[in-house]
C-alpha atoms as a PDB file:
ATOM      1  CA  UNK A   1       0.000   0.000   0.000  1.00  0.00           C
ATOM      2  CA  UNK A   2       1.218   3.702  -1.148  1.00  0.00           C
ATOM      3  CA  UNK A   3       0.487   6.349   1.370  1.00  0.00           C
ATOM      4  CA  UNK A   4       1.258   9.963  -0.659  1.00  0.00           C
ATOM      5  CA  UNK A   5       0.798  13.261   0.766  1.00  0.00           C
ATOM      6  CA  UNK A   6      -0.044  16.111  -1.653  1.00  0.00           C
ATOM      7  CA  UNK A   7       0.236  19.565  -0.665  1.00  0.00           C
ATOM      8  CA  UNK A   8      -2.496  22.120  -2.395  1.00  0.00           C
ATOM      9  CA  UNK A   9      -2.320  25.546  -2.902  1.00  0.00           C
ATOM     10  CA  UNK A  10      -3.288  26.537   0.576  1.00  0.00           C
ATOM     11  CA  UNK A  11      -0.343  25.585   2.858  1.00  0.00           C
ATOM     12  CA  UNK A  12      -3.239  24.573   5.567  1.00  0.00           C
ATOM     13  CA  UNK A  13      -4.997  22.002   3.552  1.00  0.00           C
ATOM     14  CA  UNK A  14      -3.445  18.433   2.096  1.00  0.00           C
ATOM     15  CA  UNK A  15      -5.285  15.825   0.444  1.00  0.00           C
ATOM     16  CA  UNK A  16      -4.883  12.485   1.056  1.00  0.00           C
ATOM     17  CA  UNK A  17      -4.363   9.715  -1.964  1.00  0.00           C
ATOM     18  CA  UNK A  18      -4.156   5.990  -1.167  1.00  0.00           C
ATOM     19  CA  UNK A  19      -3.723   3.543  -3.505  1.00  0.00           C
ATOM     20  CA  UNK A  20      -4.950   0.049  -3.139  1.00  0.00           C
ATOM     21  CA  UNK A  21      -2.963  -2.879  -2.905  1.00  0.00           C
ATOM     22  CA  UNK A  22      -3.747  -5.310  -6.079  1.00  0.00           C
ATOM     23  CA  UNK A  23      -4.603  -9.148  -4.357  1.00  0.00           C
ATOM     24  CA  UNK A  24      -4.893 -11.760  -6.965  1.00  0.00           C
ATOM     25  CA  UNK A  25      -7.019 -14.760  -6.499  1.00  0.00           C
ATOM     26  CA  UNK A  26      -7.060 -17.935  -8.067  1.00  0.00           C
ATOM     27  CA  UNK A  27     -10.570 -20.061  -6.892  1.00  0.00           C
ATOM     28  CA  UNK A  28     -10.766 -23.846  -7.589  1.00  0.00           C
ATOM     29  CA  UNK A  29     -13.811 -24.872  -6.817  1.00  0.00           C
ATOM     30  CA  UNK A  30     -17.164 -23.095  -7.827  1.00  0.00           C
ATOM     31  CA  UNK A  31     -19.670 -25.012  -6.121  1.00  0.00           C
ATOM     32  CA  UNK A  32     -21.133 -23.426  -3.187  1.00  0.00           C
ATOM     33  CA  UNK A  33     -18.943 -21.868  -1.277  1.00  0.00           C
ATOM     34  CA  UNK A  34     -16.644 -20.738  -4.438  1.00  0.00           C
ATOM     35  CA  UNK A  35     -19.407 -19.730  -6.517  1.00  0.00           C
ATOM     36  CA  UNK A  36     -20.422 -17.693  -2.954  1.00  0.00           C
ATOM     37  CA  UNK A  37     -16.771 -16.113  -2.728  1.00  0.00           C
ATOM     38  CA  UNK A  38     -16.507 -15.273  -6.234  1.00  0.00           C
ATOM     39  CA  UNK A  39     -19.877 -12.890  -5.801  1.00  0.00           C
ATOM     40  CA  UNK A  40     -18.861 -11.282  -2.801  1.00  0.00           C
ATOM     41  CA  UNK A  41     -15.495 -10.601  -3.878  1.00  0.00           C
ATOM     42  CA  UNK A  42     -17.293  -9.110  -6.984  1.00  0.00           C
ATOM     43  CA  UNK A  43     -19.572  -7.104  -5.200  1.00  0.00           C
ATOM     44  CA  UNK A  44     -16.966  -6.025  -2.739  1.00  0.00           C
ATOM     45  CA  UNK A  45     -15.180  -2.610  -3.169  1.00  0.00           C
ATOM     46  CA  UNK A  46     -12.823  -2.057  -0.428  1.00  0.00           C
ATOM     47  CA  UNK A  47     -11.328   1.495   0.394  1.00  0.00           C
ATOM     48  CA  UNK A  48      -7.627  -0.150   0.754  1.00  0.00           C
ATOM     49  CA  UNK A  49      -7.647  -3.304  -1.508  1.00  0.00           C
ATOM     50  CA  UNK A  50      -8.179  -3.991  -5.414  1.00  0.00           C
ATOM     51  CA  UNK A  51      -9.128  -7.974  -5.629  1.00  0.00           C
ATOM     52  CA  UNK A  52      -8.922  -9.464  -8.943  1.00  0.00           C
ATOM     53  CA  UNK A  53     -10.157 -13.079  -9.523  1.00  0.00           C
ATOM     54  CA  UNK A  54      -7.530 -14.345 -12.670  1.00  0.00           C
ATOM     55  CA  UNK A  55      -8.547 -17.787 -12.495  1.00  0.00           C
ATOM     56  CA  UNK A  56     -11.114 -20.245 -11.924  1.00  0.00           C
ATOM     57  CA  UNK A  57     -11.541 -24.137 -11.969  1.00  0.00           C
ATOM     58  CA  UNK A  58     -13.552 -26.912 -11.120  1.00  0.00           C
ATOM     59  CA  UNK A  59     -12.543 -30.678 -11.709  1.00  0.00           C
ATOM     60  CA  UNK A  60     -12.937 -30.298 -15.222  1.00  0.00           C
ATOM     61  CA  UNK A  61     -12.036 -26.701 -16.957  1.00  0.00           C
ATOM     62  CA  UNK A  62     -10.004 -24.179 -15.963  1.00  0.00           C
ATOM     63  CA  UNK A  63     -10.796 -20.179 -17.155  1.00  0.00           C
ATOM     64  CA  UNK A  64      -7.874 -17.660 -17.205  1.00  0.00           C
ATOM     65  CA  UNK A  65      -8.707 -13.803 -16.461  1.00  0.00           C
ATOM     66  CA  UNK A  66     -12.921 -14.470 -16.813  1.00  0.00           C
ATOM     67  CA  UNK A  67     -15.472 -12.381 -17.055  1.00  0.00           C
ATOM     68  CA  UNK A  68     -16.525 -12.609 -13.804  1.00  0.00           C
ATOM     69  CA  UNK A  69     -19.821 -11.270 -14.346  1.00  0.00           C
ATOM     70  CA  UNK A  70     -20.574 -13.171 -16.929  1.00  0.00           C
ATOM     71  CA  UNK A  71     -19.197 -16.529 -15.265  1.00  0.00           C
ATOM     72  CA  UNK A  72     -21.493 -15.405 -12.246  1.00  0.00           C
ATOM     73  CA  UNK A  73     -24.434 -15.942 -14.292  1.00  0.00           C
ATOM     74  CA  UNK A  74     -23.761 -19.361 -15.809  1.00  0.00           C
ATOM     75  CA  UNK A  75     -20.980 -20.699 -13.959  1.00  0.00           C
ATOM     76  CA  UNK A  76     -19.736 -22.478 -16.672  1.00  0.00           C
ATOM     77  CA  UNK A  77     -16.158 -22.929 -17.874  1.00  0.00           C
ATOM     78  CA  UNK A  78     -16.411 -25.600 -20.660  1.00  0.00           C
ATOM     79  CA  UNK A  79     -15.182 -22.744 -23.033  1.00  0.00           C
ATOM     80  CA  UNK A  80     -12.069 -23.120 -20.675  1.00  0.00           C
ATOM     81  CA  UNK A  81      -9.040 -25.289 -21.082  1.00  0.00           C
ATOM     82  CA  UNK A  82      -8.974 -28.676 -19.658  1.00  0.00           C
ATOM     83  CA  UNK A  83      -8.115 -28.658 -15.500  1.00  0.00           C
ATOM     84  CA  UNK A  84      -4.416 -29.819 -15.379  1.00  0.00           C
ATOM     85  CA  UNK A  85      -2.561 -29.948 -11.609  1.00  0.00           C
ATOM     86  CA  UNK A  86       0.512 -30.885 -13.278  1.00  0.00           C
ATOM     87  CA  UNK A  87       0.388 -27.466 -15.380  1.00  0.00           C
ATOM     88  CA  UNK A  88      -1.857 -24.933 -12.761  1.00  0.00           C
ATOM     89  CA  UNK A  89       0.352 -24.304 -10.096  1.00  0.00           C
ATOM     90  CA  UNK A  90       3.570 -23.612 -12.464  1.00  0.00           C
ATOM     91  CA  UNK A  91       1.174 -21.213 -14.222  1.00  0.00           C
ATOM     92  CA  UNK A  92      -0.002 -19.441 -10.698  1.00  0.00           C
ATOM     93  CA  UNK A  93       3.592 -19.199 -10.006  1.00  0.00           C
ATOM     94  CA  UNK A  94       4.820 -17.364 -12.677  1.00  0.00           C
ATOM     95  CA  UNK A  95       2.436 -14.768 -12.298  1.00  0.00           C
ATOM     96  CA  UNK A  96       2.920 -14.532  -8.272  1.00  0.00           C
ATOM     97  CA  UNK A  97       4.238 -11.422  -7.114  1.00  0.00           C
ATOM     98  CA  UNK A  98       3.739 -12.060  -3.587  1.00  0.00           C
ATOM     99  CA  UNK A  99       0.411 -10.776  -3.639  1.00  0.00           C
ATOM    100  CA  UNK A 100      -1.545 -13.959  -5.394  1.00  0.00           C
ATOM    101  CA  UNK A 101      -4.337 -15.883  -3.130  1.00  0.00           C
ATOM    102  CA  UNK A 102      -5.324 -19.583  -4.047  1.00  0.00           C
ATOM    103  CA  UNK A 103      -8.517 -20.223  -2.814  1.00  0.00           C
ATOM    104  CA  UNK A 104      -9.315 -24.106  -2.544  1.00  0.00           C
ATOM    105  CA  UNK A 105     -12.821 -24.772  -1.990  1.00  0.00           C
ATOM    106  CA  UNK A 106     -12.293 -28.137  -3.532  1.00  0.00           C
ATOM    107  CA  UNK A 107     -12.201 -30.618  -0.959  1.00  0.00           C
ATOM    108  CA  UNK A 108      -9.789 -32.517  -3.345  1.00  0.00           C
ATOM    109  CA  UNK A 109      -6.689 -34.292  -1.685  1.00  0.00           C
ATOM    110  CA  UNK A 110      -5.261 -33.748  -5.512  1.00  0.00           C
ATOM    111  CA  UNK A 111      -5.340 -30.118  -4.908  1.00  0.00           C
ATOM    112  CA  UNK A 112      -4.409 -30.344  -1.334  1.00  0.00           C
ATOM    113  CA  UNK A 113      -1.435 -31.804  -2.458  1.00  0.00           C
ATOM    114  CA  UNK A 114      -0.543 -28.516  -4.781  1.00  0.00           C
ATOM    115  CA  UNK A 115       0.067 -26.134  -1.128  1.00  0.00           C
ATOM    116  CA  UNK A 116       3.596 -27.069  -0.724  1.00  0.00           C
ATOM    117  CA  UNK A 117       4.393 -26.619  -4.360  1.00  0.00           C
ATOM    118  CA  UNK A 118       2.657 -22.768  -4.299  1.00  0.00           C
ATOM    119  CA  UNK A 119       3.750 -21.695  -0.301  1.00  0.00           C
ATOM    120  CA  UNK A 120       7.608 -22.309  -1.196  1.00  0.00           C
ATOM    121  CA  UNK A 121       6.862 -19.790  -4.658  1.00  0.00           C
ATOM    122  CA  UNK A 122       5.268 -17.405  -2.393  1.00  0.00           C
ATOM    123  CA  UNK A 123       1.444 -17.996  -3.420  1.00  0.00           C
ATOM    124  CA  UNK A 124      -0.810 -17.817  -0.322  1.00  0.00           C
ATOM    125  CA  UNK A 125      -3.361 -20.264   0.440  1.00  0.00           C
ATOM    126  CA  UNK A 126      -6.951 -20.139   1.951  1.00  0.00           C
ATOM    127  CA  UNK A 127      -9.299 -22.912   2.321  1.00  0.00           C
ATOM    128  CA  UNK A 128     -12.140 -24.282   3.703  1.00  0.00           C
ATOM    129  CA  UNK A 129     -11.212 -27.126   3.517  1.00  0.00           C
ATOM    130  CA  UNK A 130     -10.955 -30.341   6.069  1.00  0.00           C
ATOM    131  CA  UNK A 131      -8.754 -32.092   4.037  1.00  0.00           C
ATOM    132  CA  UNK A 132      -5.594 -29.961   3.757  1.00  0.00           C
END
């Protein structure tokens, strides 16, 4: 987060400019709960954060940068590539730049098995769930 203070014309008033921190997240999983999370990060506008969902999978497809909107209202990613585990997490790390969320609301041991792989490259993790 950037903190800048501008001084105006008048020596007694400044104006304040923050700019947000950019968090990428990557959701796998868009049953319930990610299909939940992927709204409410959509609706959310936060004062100090910019989140930006740039992926999303379920067992079978995988969509890069989506139209979230539009994925909102069909939730479905067969115009997506085929999901890959061998080929994801390389992909999530070469875009990490320390600031890149992966969201597993799978319940999948197969994806579970991805965390070490992304916390070593610096990609954070959250999760629901019980089997990680």
């Amino acid at each position: 987060m950037t903190l800048t203070l501008k001084k105006s014309s008048s020596d007694s008033q400044k104006n304040l400019s923050i700019k947000k921190k950019k968090i990428r997240l990557f959701i796998a999983g868009i049953g319930a709960v990610g299909g939940t999370l992927t709204k409410l990060i959509q609706e959310l506008n936060h004062d100090l954060y910019d989140l930006r969902i740039i992926g999303v999978c379920n067992s079978s497809f995988t969509k890069w940068n989506p139209d979230v909107d539009a994925f909102l209202e069909d939730r479905k990613l067969s115009q997506g590539e085929p999901t890959d585990w061998n080929v994801i997490p390389d992909q999530l790390i070469n875009q990490s730049d320390g600031n890149l969320v992966f969201v597993d609301a799978t319940g999948s041991e197969v994806v579970a098995h991805q965390y070490q792989h992304l916390l070593t490259h610096g990609v954070h993790i959250a999760t629901p769930s019980k089997r990680a």
